[in-house]
N, C-alpha and C. Protein backbone atom coordinates (compact mmCIF):
# COMPACT_ATOMS: atom_id res chain seq x y z
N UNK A 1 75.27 51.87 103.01
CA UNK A 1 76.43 52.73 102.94
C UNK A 1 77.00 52.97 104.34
N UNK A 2 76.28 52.91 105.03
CA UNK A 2 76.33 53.41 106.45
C UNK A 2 76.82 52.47 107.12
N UNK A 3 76.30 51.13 107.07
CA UNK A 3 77.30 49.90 107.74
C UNK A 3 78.45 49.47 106.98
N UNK A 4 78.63 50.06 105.74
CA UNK A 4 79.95 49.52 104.89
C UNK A 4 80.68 50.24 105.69
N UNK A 5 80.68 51.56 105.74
CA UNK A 5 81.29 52.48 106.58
C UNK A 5 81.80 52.52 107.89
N UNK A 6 80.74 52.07 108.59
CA UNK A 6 81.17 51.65 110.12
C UNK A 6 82.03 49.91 110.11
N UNK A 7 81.71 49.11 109.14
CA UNK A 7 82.59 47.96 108.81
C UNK A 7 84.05 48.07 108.46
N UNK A 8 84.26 49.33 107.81
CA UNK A 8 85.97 49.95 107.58
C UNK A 8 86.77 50.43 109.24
N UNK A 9 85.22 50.85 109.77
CA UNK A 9 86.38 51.83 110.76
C UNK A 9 86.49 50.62 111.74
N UNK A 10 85.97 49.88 112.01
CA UNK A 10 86.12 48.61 112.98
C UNK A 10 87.54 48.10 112.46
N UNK A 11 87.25 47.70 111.14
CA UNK A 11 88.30 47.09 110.42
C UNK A 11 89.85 47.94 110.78
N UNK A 12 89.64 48.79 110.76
CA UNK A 12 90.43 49.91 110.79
C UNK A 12 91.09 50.17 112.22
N UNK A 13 90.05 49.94 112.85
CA UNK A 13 90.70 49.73 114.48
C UNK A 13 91.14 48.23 114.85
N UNK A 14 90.89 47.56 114.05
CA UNK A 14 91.42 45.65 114.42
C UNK A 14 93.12 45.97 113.77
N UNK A 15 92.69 46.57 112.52
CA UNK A 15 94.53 46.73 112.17
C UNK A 15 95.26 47.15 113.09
N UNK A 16 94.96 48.66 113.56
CA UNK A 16 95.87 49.05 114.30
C UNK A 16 96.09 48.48 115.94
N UNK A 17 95.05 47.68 116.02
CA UNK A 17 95.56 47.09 117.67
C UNK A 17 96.28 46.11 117.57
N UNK A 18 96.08 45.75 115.74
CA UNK A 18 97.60 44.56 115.56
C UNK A 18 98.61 44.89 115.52
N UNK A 19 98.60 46.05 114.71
CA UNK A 19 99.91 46.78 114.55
C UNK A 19 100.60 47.40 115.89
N UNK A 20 99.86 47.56 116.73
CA UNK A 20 100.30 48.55 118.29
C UNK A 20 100.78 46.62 118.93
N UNK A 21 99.97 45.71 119.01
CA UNK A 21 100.24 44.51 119.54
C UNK A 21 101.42 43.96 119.27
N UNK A 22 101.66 43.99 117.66
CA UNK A 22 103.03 43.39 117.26
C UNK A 22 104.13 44.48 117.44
N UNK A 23 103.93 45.17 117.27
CA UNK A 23 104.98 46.27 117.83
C UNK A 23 105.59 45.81 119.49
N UNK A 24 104.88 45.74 120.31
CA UNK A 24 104.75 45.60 121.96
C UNK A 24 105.32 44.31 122.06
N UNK A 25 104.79 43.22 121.62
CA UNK A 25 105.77 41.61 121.28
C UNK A 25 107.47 41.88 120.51
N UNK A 26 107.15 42.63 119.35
CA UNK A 26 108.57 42.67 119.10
C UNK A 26 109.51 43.35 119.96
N UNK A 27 109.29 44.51 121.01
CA UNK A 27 110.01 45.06 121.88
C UNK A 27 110.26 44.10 122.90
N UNK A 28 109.49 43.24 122.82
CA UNK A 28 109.40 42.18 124.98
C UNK A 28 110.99 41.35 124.13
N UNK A 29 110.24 40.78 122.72
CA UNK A 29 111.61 39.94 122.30
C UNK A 29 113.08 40.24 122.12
N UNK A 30 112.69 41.65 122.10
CA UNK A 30 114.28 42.27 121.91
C UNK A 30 114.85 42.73 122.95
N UNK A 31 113.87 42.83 123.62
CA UNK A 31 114.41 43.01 125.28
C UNK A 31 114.94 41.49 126.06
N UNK A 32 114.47 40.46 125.91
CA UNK A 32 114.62 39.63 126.49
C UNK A 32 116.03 38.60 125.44
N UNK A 33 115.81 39.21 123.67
CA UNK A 33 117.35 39.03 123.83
C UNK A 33 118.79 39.68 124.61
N UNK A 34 118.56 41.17 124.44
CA UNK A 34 119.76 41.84 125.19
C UNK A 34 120.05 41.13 126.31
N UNK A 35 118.95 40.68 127.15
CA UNK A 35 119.10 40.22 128.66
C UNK A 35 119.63 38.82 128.57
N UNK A 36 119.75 37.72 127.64
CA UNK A 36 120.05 36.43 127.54
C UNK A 36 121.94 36.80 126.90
N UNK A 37 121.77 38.11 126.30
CA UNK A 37 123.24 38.04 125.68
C UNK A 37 123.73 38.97 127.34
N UNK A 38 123.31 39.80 127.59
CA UNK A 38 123.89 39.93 128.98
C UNK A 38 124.63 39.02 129.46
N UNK A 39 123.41 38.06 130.15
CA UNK A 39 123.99 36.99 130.78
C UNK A 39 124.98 36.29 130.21
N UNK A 40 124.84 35.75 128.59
CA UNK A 40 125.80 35.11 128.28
C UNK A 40 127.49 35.74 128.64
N UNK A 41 127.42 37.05 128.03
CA UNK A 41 128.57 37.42 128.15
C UNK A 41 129.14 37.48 129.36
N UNK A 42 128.31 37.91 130.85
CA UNK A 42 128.85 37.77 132.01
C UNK A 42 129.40 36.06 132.40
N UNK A 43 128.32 35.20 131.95
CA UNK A 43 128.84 34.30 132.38
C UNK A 43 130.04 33.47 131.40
N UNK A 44 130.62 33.87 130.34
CA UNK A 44 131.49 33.42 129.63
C UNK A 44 132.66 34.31 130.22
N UNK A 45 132.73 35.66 130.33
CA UNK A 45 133.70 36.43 130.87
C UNK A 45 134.35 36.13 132.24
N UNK A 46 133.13 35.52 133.48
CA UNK A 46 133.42 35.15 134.49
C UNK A 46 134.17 33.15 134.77
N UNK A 47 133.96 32.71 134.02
CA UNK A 47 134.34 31.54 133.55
C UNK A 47 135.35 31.48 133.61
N UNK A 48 135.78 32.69 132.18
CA UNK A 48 137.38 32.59 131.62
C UNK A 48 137.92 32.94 132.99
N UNK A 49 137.61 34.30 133.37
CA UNK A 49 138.78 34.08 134.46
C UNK A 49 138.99 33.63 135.78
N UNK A 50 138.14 32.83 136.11
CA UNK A 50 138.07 31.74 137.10
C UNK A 50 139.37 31.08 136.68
N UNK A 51 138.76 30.21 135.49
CA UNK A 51 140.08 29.57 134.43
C UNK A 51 141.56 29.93 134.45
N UNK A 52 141.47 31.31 133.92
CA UNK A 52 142.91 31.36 133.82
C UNK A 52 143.32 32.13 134.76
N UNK A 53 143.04 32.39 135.76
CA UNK A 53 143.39 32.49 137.16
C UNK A 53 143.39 31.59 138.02
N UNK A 54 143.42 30.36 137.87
CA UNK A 54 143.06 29.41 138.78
C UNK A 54 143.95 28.17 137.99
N UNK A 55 144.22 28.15 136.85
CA UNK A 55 145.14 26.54 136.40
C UNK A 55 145.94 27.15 135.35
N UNK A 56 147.32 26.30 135.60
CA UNK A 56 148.07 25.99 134.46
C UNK A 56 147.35 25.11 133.63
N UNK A 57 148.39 25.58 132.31
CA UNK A 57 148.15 24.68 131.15
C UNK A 57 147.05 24.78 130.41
N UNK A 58 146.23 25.83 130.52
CA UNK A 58 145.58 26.15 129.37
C UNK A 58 145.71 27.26 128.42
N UNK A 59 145.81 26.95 127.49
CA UNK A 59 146.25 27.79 126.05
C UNK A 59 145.45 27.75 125.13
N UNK A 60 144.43 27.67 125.35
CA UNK A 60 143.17 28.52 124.46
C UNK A 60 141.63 28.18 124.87
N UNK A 61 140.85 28.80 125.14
CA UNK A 61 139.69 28.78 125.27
C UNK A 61 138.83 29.16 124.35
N UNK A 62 138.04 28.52 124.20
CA UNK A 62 136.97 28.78 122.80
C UNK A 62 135.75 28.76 123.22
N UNK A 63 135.04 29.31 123.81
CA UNK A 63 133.46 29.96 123.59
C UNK A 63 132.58 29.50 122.40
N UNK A 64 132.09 28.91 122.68
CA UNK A 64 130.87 28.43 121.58
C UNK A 64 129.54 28.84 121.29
N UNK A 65 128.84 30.01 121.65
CA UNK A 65 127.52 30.61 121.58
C UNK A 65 127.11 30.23 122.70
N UNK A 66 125.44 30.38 122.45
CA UNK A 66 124.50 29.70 123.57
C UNK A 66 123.21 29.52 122.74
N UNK A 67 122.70 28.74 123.61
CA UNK A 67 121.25 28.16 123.01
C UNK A 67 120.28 28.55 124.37
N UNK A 68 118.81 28.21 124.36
CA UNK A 68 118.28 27.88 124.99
C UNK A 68 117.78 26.88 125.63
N UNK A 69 118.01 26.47 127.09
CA UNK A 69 118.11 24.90 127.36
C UNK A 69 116.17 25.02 127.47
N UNK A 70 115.54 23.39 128.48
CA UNK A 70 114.76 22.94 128.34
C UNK A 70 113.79 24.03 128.68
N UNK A 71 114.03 25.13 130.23
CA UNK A 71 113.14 25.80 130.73
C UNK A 71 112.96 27.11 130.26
N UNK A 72 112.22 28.27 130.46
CA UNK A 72 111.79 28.93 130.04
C UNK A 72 112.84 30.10 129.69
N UNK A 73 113.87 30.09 130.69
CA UNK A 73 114.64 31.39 131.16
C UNK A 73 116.08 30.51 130.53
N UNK A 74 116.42 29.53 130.93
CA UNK A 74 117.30 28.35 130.78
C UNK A 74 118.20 29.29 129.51
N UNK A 75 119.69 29.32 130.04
CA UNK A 75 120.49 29.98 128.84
C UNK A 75 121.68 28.88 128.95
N UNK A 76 122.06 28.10 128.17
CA UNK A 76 123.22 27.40 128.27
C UNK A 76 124.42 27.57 127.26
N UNK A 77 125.67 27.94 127.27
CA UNK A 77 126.64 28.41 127.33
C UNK A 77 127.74 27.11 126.89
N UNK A 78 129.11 27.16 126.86
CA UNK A 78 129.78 26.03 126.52
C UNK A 78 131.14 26.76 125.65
N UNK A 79 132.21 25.96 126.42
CA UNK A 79 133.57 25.86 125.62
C UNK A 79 134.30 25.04 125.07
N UNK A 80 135.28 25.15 124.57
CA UNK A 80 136.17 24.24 123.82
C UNK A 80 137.51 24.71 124.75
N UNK A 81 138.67 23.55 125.44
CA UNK A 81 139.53 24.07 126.18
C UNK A 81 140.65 23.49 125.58
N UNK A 82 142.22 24.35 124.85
CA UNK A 82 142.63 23.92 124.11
C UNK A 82 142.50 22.67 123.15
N UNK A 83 141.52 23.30 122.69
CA UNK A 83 140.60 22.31 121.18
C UNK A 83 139.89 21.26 121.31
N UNK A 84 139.53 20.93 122.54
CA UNK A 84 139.05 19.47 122.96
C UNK A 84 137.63 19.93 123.13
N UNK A 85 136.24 19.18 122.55
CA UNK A 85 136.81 17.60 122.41
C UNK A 85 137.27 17.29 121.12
N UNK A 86 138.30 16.60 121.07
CA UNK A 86 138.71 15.87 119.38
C UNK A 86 137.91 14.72 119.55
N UNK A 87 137.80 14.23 117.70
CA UNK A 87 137.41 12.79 117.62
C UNK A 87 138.43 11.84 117.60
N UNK A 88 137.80 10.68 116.80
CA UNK A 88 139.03 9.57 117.39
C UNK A 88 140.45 10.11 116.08
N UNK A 89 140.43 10.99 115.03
CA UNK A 89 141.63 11.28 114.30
C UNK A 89 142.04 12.66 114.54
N UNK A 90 141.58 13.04 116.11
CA UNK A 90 142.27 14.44 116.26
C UNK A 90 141.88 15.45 116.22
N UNK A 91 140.92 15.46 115.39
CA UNK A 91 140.40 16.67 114.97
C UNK A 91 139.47 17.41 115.99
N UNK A 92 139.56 18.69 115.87
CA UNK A 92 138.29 19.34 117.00
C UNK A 92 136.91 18.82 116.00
N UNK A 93 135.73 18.68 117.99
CA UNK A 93 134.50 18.46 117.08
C UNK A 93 133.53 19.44 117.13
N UNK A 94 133.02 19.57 116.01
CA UNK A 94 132.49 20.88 116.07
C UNK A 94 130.90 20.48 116.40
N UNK A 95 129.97 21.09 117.44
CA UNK A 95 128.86 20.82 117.88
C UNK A 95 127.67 20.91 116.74
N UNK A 96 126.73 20.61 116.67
CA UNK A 96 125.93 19.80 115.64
C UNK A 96 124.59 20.07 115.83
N UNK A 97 123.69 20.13 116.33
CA UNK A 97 122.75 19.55 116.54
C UNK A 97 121.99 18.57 115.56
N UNK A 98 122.48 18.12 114.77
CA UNK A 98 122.01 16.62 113.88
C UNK A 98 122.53 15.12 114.57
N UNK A 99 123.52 15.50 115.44
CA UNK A 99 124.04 13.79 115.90
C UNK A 99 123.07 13.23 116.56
N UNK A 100 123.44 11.68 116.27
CA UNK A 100 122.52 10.83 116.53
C UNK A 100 122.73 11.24 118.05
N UNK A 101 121.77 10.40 118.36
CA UNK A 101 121.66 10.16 120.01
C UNK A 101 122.83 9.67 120.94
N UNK A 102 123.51 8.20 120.29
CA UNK A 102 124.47 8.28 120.74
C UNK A 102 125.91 9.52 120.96
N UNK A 103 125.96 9.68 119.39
CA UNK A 103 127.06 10.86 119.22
C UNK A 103 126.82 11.55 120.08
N UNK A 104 125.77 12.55 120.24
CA UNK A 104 125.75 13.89 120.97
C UNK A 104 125.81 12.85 122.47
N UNK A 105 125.28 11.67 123.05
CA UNK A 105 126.08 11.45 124.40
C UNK A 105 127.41 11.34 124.28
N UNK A 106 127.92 10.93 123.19
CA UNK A 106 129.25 11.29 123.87
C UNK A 106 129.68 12.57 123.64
N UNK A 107 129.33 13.38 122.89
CA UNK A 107 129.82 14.82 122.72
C UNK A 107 129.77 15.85 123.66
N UNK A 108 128.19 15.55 124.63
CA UNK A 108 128.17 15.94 125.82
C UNK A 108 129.28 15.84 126.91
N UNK A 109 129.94 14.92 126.76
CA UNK A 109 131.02 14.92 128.30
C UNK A 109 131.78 15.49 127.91
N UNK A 110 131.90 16.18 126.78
CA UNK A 110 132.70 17.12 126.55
C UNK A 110 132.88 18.34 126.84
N UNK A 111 131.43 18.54 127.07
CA UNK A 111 130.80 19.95 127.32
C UNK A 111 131.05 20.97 128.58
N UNK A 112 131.36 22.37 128.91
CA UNK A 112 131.65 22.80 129.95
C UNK A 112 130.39 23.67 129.46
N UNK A 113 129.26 23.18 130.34
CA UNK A 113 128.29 23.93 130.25
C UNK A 113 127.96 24.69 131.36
N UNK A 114 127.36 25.98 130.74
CA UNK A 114 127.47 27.08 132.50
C UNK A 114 126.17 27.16 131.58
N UNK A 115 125.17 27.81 132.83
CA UNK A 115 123.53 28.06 132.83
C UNK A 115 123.51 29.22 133.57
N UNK A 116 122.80 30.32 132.63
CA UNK A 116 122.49 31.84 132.64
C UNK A 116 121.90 31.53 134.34
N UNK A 117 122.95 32.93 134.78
CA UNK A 117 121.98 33.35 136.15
C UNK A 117 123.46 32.61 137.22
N UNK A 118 123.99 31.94 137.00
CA UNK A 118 125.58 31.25 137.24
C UNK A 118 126.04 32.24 138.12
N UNK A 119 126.34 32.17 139.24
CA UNK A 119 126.88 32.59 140.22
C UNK A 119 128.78 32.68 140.49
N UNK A 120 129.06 33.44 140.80
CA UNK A 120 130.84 32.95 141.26
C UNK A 120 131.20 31.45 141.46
N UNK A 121 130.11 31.63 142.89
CA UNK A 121 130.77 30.17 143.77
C UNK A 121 129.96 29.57 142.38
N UNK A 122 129.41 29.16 141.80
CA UNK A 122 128.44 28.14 141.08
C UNK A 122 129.81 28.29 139.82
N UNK A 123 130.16 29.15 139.16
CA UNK A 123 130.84 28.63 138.09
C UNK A 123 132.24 28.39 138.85
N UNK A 124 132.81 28.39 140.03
CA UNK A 124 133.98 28.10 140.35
C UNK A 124 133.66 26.56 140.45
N UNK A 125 132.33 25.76 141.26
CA UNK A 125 132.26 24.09 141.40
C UNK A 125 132.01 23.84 140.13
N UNK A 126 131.45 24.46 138.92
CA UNK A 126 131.17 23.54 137.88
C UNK A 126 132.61 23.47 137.04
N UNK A 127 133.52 24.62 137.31
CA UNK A 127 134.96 24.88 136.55
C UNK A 127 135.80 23.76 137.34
N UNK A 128 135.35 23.72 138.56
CA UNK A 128 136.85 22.60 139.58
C UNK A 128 136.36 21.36 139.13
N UNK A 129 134.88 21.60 138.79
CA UNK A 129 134.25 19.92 138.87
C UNK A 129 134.92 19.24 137.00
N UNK A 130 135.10 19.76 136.39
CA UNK A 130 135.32 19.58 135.18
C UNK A 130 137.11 19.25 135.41
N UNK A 131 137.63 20.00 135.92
CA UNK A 131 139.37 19.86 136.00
C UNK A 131 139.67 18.99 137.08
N UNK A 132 138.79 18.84 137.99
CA UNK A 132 139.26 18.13 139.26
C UNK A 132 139.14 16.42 139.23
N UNK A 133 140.04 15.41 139.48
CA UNK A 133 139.08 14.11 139.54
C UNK A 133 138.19 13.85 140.75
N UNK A 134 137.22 13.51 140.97
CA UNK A 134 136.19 13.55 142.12
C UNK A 134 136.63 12.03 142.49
N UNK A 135 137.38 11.75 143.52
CA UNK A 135 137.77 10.18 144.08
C UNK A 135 136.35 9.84 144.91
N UNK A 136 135.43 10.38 145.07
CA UNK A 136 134.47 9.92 145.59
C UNK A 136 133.77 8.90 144.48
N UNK A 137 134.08 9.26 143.00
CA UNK A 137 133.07 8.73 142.11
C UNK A 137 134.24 8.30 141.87
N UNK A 138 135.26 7.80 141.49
CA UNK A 138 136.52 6.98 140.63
C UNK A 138 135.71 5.76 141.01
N UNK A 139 136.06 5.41 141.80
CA UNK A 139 135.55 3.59 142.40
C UNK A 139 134.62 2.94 141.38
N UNK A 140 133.14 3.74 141.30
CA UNK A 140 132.60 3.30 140.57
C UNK A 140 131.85 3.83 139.84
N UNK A 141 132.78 4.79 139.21
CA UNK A 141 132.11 5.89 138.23
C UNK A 141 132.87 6.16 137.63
N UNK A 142 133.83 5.85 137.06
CA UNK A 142 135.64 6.61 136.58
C UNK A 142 135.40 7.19 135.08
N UNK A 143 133.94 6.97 134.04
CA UNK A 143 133.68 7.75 132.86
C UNK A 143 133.50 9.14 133.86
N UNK A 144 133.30 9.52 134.99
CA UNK A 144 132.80 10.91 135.16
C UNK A 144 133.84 11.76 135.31
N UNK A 145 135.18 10.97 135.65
CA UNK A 145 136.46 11.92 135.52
C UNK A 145 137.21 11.52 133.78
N UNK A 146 136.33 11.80 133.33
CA UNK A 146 137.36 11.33 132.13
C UNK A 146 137.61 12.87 131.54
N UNK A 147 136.87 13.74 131.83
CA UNK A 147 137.25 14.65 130.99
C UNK A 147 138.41 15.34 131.84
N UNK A 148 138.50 15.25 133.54
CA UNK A 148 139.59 15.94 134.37
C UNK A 148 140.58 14.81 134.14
N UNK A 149 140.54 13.41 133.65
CA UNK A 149 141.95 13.12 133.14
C UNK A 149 142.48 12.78 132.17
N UNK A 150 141.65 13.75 131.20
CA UNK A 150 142.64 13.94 129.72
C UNK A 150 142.89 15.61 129.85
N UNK A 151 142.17 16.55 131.17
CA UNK A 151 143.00 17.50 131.13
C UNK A 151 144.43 17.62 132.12
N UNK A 152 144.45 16.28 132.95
CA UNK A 152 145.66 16.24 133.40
C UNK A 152 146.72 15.78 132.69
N UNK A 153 146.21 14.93 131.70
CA UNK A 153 147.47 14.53 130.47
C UNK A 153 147.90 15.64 130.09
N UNK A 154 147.44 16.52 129.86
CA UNK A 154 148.06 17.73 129.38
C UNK A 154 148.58 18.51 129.73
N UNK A 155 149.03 18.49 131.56
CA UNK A 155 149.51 19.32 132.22
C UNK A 155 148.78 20.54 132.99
N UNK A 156 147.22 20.32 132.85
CA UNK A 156 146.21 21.39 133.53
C UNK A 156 146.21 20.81 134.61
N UNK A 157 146.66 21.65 135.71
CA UNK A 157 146.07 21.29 137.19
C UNK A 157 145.99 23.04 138.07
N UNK A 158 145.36 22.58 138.72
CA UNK A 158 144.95 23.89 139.34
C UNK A 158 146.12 24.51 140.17
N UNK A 159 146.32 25.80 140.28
CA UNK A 159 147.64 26.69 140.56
C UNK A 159 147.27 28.24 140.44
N UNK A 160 148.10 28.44 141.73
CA UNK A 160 148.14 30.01 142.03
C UNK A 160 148.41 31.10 140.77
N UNK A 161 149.79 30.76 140.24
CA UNK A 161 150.27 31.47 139.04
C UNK A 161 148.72 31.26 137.69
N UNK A 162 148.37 30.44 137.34
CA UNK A 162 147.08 30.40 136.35
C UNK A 162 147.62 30.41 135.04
N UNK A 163 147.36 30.67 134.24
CA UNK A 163 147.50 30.84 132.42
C UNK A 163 147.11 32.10 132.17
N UNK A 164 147.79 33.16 132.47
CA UNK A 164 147.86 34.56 132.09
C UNK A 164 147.85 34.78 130.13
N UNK A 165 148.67 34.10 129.93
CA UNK A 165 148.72 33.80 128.83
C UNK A 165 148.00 33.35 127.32
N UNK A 166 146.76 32.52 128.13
CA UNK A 166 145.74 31.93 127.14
C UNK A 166 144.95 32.62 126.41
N UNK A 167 144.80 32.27 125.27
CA UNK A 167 143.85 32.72 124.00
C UNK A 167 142.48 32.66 124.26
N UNK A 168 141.96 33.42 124.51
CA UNK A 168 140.46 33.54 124.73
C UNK A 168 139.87 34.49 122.93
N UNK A 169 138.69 33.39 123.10
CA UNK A 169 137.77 33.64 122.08
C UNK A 169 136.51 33.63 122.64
N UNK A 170 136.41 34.68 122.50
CA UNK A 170 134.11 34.86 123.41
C UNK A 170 133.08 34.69 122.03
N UNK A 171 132.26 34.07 122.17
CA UNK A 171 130.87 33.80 121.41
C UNK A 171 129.98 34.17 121.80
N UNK A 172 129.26 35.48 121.60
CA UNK A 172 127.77 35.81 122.41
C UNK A 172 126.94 35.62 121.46
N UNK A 173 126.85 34.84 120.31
CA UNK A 173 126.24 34.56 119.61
C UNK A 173 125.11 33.86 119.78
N UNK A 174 124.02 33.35 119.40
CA UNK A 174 122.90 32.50 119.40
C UNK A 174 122.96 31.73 118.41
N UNK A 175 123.16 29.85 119.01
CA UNK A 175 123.18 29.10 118.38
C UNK A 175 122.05 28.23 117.99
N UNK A 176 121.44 28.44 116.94
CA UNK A 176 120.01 28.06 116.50
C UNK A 176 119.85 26.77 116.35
């Protein structure tokens, strides 16, 4: 009777250091979401207006969530800049994670990806590097400006006046 007894209260104390344990894990996780949507939102907010303070010719920005990239902390981010990328009939493409291997390489150069923790100067070179053509790499690299010259077909080039004007859509969402 006496060890059934002392077998409950053990028992009894293993529950509750699970229950106090999972409690303490579910707070770290909910803390360390707020802090990933933090970031997201700073660094989607700081983006945009790099963007539309800094170039004509853009008329809508689209925010796409964020995921978690390869490393531990790793928050990666991503837009759509008046609707691009389209496929080959026009259409916007909407991100996936099922495309083959090839697909998602090419879906990637599409990508304006900013990484949590993104600095001013850091999202101003990854924003110029995306709009700008880099003539250092044309010669013998000219897929790496392809995405700064289908945004010059369109009339985006960088300028004082900016796109005051543009449609911004923010995603602080988590894309699973």
């Amino acid at each position: 009777m006496k060890n059934r007894r002392n077998k409950l209260i053990i028992l009894g104390i293993i529950v509750v250091l699970v229950a106090i344990g999972g409690k303490i894990y579910m707070d770290k996780q909910e803390t360390i979401r707020q802090e990933r949507n933090q970031a997201v939102k700073e660094i989607q907010e700081q983006a945009t207006k790099y963007i539309i303070e800094n170039y004509v010719g853009i008329e809508k920005i689209e925010w796409r969530g964020w995921t978690t990239g390869s490393g531990p902390i790793t928050i990666l981010t991503s837009m759509r800049i008046n609707d691009y990328p389209k496929d080959n009939e026009n259409n916007p493409i909407e991100y996936d994670k099922n495309f083959s291997t090839e697909e998602h390489n090419e879906f990637v150069k599409w990508l304006f990806v900013y990484t949590g923790g993104d600095k001013e100067a850091r999202i101003k070179k990854v924003t110029d590097g995306i709009f700008q053509i880099d003539e250092a790499l044309e010669e013998n690299f000219p897929e790496t400006n392809m995405v700064a010259k289908e945004f010059q077909k369109q009339g985006i080039k960088k300028a004082e006046n900016g796109s005051p004007n543009a449609e911004v859509k923010y995603n602080w969402e988590e894309r699973k």
